[in-house]
PDB file of N, CA and C in Angstrom:
ATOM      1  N   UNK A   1       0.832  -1.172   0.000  1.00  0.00           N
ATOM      2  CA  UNK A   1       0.000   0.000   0.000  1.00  0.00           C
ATOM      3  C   UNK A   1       0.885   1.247   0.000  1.00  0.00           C
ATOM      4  N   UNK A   2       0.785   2.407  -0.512  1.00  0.00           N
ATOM      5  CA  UNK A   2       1.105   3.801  -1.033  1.00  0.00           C
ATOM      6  C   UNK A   2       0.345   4.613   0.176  1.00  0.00           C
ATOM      7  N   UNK A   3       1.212   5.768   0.589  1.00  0.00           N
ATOM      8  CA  UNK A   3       0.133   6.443   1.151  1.00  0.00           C
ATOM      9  C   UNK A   3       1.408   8.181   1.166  1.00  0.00           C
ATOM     10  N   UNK A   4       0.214   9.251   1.176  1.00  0.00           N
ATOM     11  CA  UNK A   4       0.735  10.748   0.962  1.00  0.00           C
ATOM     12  C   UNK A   4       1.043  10.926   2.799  1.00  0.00           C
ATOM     13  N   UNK A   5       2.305  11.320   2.805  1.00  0.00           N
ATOM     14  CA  UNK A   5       2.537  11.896   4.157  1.00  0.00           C
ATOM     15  C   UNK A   5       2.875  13.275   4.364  1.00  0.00           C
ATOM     16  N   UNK A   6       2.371  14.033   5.057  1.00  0.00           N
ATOM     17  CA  UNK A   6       2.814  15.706   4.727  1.00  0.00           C
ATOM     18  C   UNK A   6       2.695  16.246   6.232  1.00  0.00           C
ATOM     19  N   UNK A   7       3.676  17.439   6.566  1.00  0.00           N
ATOM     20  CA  UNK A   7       4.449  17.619   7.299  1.00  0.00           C
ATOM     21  C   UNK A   7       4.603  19.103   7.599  1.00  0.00           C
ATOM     22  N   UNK A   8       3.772  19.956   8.283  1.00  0.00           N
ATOM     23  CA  UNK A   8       3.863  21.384   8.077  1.00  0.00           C
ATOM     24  C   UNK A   8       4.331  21.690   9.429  1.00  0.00           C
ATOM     25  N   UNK A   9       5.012  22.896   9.826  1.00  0.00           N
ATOM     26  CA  UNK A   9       5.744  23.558  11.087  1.00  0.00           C
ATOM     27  C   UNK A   9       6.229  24.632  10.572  1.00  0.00           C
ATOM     28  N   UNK A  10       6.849  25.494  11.716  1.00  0.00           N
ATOM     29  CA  UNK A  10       7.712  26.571  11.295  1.00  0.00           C
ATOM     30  C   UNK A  10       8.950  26.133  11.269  1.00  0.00           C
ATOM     31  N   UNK A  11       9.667  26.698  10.219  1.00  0.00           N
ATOM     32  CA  UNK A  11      11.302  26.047   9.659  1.00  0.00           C
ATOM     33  C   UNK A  11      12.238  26.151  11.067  1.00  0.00           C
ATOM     34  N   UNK A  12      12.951  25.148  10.743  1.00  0.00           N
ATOM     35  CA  UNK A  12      14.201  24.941  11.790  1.00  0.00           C
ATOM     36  C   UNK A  12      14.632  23.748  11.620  1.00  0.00           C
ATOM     37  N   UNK A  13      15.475  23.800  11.986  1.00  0.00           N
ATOM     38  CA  UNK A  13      16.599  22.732  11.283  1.00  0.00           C
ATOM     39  C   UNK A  13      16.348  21.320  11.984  1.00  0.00           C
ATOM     40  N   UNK A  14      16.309  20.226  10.916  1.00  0.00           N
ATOM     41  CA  UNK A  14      16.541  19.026  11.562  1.00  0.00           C
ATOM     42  C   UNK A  14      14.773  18.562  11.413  1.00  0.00           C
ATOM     43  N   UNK A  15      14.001  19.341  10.995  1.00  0.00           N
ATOM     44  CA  UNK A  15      12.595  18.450  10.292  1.00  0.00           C
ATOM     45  C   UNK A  15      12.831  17.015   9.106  1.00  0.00           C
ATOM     46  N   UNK A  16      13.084  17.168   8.263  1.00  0.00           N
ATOM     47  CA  UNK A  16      13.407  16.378   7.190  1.00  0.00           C
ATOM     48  C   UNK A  16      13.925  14.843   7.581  1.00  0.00           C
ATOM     49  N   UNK A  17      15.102  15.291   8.629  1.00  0.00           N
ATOM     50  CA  UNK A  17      16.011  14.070   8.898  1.00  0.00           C
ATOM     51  C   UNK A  17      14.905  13.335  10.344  1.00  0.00           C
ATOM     52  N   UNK A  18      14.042  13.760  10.959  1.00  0.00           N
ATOM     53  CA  UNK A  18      13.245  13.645  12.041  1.00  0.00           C
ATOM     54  C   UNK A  18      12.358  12.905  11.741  1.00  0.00           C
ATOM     55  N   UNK A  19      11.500  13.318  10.760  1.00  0.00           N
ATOM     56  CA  UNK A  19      10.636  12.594  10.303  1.00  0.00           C
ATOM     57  C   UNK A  19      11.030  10.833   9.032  1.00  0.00           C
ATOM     58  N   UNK A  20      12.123  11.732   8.760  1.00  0.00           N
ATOM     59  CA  UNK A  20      12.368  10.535   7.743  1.00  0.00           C
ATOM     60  C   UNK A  20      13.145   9.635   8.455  1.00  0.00           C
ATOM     61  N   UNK A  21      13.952   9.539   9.716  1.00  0.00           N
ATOM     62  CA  UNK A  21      14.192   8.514  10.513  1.00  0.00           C
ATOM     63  C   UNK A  21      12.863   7.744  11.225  1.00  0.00           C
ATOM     64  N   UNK A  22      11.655   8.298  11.741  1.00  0.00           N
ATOM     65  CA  UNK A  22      10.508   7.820  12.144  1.00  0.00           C
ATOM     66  C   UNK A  22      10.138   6.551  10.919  1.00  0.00           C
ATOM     67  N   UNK A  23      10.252   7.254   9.805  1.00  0.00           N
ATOM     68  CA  UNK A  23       9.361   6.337   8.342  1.00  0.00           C
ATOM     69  C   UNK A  23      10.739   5.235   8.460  1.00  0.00           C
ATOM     70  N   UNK A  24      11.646   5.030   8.326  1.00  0.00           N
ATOM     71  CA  UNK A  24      12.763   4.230   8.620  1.00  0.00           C
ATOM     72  C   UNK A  24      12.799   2.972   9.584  1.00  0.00           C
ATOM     73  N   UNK A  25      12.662   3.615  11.044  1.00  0.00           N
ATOM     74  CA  UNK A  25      12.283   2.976  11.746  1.00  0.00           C
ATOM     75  C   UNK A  25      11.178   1.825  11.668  1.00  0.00           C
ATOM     76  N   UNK A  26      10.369   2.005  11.115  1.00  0.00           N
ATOM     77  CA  UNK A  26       9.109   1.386  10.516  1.00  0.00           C
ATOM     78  C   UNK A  26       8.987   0.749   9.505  1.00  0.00           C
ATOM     79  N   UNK A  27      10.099   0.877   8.806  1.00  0.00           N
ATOM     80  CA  UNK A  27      10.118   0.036   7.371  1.00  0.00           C
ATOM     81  C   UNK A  27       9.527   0.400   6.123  1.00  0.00           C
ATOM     82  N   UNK A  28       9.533   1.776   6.611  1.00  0.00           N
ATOM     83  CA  UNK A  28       8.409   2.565   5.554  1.00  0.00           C
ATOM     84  C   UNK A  28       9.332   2.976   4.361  1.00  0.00           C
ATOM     85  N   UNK A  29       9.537   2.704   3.324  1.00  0.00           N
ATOM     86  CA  UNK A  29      10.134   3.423   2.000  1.00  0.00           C
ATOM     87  C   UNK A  29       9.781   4.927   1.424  1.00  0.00           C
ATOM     88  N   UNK A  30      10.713   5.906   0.915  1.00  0.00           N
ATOM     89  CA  UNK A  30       9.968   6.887   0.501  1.00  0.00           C
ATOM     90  C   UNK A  30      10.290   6.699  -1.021  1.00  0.00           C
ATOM     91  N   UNK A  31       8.974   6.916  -1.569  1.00  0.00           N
ATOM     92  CA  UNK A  31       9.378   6.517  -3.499  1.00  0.00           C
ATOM     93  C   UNK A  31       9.451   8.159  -4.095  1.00  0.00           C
ATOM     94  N   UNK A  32       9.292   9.194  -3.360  1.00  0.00           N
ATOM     95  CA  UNK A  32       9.375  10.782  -3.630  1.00  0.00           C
ATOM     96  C   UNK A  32       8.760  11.422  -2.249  1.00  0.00           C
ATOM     97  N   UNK A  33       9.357  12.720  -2.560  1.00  0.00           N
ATOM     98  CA  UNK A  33       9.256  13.439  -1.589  1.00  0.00           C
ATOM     99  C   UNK A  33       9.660  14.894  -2.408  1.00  0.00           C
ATOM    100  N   UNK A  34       9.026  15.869  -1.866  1.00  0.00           N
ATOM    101  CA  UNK A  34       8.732  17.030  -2.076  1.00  0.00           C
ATOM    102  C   UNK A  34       8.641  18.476  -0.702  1.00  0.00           C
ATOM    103  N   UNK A  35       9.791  18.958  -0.970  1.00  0.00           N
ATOM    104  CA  UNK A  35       9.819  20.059   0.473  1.00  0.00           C
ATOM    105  C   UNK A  35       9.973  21.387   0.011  1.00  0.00           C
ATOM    106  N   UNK A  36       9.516  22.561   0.586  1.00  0.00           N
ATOM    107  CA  UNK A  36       9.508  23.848   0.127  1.00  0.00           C
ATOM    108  C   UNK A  36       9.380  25.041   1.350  1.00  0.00           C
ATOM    109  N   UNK A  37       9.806  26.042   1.251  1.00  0.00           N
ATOM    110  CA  UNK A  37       9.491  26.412   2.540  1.00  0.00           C
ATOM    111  C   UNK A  37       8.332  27.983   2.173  1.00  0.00           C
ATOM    112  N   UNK A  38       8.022  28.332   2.577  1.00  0.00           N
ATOM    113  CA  UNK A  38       6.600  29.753   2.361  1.00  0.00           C
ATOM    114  C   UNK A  38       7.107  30.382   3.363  1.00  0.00           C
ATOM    115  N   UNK A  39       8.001  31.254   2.950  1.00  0.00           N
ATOM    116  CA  UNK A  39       8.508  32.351   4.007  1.00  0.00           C
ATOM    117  C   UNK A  39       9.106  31.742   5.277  1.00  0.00           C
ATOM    118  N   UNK A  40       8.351  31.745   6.166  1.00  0.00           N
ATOM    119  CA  UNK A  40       9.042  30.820   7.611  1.00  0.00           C
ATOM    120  C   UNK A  40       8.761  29.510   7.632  1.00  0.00           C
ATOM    121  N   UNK A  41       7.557  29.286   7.168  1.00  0.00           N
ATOM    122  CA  UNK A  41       7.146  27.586   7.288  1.00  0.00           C
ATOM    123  C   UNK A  41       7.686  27.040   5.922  1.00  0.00           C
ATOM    124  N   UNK A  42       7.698  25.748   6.884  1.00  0.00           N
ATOM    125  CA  UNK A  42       8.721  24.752   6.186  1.00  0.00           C
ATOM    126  C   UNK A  42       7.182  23.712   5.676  1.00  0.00           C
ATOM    127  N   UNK A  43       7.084  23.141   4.639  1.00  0.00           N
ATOM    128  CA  UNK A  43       6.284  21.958   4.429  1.00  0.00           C
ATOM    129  C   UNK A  43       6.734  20.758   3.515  1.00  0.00           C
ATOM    130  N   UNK A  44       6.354  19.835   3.754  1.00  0.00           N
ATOM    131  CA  UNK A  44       6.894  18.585   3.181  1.00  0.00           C
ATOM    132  C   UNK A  44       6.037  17.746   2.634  1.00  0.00           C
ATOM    133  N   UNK A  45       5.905  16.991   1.638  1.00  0.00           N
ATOM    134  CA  UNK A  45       5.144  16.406   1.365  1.00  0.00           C
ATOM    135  C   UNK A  45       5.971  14.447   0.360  1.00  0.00           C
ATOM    136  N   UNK A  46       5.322  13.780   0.780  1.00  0.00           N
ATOM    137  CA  UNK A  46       6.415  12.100   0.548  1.00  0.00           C
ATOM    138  C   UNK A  46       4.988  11.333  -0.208  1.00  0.00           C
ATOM    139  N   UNK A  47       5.436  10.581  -1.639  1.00  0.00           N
ATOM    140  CA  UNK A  47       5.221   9.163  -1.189  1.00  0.00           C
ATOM    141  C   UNK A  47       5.670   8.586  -0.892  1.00  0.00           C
ATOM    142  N   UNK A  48       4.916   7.362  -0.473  1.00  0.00           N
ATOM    143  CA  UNK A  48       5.954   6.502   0.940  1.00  0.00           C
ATOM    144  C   UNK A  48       5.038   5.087   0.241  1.00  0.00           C
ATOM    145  N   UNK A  49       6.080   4.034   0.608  1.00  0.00           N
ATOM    146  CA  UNK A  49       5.382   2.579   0.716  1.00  0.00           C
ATOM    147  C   UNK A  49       5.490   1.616   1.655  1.00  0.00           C
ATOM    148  N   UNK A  50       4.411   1.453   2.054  1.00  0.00           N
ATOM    149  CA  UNK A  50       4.087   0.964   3.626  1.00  0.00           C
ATOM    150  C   UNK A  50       4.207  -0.430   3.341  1.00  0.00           C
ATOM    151  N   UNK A  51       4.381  -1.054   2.578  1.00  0.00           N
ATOM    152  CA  UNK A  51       4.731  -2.834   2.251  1.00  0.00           C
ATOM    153  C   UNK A  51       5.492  -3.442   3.433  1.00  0.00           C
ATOM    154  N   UNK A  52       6.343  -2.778   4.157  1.00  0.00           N
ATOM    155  CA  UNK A  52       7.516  -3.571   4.907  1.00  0.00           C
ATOM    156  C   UNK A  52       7.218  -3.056   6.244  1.00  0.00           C
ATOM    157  N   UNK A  53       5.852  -2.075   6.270  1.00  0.00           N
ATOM    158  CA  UNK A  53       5.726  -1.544   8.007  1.00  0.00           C
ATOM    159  C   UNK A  53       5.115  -2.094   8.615  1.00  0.00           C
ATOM    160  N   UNK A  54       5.210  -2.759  10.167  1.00  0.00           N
ATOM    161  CA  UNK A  54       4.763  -3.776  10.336  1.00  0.00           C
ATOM    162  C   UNK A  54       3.346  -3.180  11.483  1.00  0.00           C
ATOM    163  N   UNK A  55       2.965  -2.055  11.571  1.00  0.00           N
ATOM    164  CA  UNK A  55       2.052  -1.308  11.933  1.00  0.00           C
ATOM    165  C   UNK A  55       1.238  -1.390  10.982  1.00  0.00           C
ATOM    166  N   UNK A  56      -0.346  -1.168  11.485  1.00  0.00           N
ATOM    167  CA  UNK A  56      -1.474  -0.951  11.054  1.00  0.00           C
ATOM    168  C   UNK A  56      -1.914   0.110  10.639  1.00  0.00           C
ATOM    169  N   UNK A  57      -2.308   0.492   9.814  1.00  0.00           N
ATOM    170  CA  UNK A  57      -2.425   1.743   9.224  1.00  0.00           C
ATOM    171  C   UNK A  57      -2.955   2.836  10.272  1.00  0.00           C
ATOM    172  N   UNK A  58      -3.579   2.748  11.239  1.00  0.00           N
ATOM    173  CA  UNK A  58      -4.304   3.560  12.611  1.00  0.00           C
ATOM    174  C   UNK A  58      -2.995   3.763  13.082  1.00  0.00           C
ATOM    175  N   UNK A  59      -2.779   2.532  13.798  1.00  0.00           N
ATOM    176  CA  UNK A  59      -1.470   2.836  14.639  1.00  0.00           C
ATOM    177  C   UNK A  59      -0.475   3.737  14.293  1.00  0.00           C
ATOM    178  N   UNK A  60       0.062   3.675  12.821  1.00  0.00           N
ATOM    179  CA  UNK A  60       1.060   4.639  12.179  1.00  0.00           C
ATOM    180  C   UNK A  60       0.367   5.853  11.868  1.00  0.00           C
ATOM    181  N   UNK A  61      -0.405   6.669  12.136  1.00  0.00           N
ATOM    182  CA  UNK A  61      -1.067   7.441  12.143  1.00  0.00           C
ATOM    183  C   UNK A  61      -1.732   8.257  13.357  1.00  0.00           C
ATOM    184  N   UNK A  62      -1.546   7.509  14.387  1.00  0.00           N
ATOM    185  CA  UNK A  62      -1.453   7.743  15.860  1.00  0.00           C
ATOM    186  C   UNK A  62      -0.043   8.220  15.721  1.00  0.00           C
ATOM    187  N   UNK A  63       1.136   7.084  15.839  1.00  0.00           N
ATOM    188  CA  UNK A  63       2.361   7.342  15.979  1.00  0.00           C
ATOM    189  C   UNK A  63       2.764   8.757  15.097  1.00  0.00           C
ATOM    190  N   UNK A  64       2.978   8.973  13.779  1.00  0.00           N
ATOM    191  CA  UNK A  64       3.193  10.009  12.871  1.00  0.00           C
ATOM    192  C   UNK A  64       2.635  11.049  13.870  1.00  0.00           C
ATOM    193  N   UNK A  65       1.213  11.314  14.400  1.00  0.00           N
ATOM    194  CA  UNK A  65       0.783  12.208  15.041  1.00  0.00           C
ATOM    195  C   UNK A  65       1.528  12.628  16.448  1.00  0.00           C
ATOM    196  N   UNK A  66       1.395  11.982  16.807  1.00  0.00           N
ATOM    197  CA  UNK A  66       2.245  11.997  18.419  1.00  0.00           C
ATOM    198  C   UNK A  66       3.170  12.654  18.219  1.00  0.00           C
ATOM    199  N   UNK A  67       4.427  11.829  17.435  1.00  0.00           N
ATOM    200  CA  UNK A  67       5.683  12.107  17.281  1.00  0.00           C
ATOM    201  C   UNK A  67       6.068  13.424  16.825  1.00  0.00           C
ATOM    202  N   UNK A  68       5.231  13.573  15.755  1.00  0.00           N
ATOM    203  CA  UNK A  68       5.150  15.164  15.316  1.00  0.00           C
ATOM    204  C   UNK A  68       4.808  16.288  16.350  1.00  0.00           C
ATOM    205  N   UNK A  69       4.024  16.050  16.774  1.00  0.00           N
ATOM    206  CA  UNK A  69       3.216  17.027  18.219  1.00  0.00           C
ATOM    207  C   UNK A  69       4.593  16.782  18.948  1.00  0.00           C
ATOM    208  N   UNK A  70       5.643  16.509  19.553  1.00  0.00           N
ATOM    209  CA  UNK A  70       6.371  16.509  20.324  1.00  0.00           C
ATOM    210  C   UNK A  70       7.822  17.778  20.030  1.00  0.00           C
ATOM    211  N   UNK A  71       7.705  17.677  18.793  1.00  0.00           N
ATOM    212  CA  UNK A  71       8.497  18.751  18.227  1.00  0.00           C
ATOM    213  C   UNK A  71       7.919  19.748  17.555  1.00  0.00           C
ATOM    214  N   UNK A  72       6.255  19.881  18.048  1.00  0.00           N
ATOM    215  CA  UNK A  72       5.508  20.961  17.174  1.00  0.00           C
ATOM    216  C   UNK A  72       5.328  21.065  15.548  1.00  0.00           C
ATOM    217  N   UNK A  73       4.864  19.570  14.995  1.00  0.00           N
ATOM    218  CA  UNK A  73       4.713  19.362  14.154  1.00  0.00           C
ATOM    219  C   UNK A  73       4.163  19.091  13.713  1.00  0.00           C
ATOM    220  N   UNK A  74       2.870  19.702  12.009  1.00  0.00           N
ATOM    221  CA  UNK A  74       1.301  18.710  12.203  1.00  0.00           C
ATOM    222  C   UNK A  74       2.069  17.698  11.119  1.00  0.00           C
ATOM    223  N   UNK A  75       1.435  16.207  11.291  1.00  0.00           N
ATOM    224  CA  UNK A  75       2.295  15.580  10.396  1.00  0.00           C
ATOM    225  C   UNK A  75       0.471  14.398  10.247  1.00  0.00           C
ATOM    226  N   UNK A  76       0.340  14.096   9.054  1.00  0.00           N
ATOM    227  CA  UNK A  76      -1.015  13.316   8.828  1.00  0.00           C
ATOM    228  C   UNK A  76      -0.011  12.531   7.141  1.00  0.00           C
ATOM    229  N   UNK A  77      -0.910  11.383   7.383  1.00  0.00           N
ATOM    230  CA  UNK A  77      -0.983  10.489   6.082  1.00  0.00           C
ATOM    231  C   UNK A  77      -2.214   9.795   6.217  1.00  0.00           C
ATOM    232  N   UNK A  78      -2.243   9.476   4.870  1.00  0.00           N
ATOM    233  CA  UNK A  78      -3.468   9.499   3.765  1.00  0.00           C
ATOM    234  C   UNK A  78      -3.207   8.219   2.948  1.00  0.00           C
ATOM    235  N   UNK A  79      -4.408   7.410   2.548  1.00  0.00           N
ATOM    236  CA  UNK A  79      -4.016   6.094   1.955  1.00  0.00           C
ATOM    237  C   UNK A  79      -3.869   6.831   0.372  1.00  0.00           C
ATOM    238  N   UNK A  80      -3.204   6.719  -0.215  1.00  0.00           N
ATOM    239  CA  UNK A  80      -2.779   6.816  -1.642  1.00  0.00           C
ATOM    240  C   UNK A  80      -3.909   6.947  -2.566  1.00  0.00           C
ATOM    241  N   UNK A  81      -5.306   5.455  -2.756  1.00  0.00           N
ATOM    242  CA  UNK A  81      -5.949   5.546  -3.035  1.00  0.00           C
ATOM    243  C   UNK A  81      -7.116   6.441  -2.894  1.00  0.00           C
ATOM    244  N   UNK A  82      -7.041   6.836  -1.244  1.00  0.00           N
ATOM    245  CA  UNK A  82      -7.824   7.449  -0.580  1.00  0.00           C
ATOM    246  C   UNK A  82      -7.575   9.474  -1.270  1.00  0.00           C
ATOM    247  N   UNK A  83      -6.409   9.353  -1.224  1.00  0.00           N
ATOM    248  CA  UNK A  83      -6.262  10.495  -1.600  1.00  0.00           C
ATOM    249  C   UNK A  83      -6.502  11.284  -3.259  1.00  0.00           C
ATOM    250  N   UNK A  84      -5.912   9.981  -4.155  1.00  0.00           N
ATOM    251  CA  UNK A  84      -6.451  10.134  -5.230  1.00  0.00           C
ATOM    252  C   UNK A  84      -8.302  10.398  -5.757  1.00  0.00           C
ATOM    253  N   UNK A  85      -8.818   9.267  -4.778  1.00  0.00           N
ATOM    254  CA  UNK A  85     -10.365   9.530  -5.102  1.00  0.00           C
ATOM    255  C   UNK A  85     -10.418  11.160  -4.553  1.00  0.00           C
ATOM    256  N   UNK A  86     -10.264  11.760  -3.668  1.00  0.00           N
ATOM    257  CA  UNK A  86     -10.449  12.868  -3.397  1.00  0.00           C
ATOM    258  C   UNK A  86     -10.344  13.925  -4.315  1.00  0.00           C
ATOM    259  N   UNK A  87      -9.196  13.435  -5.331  1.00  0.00           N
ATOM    260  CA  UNK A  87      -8.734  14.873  -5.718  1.00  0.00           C
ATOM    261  C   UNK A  87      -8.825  14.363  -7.362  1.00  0.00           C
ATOM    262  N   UNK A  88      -9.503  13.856  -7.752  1.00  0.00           N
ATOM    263  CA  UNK A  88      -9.919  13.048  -9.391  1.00  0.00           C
ATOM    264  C   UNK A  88     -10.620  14.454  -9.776  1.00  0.00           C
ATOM    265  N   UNK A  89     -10.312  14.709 -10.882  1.00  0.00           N
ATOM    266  CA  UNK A  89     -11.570  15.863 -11.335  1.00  0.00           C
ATOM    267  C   UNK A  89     -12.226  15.182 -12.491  1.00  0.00           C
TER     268      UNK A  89
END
């Protein structure tokens, strides 16, 4: 399974490598990723492939949340499919 992970805060150093050790930890692959910053905020945006994570899609989505909130970070993912139906025109 594919899923969009995205990652907004105010810039400061050491987001990128924070989050992408979390997806690591987990066995999570990133197949792209996309970062930019809007004046002070920093945002990020990944596909990722969840094939090798041995978490449940809730659970990693709890976790992503938590973990982010600890360094003041909103951080959400989205099932791939889920996201595509959303945004089909």
């Amino acid at each position: 399974m594919k899923a969009i992970v995205s990652v907004f805060a105010r810039d400061r150093k050491g987001i990128t490598a924070y989050i992408t050790a979390i997806l690591a930890e987990n066995g999570i692959n990133i197949l792209d990723i996309s970062q930019t910053l809007m004046q002070e905020f920093f945002t990020m945006i990944m596909l990722v492939d969840l094939a090798d994570c041995p978490l449940d899609f809730g659970a990693l989505q709890k976790l992503l949340k938590e973990r982010g909130a600890e360094r003041g970070l909103s951080v959400h993912i989205q099932r791939q499919d889920l996201f595509d139906a959303m945004h089909k025109v």
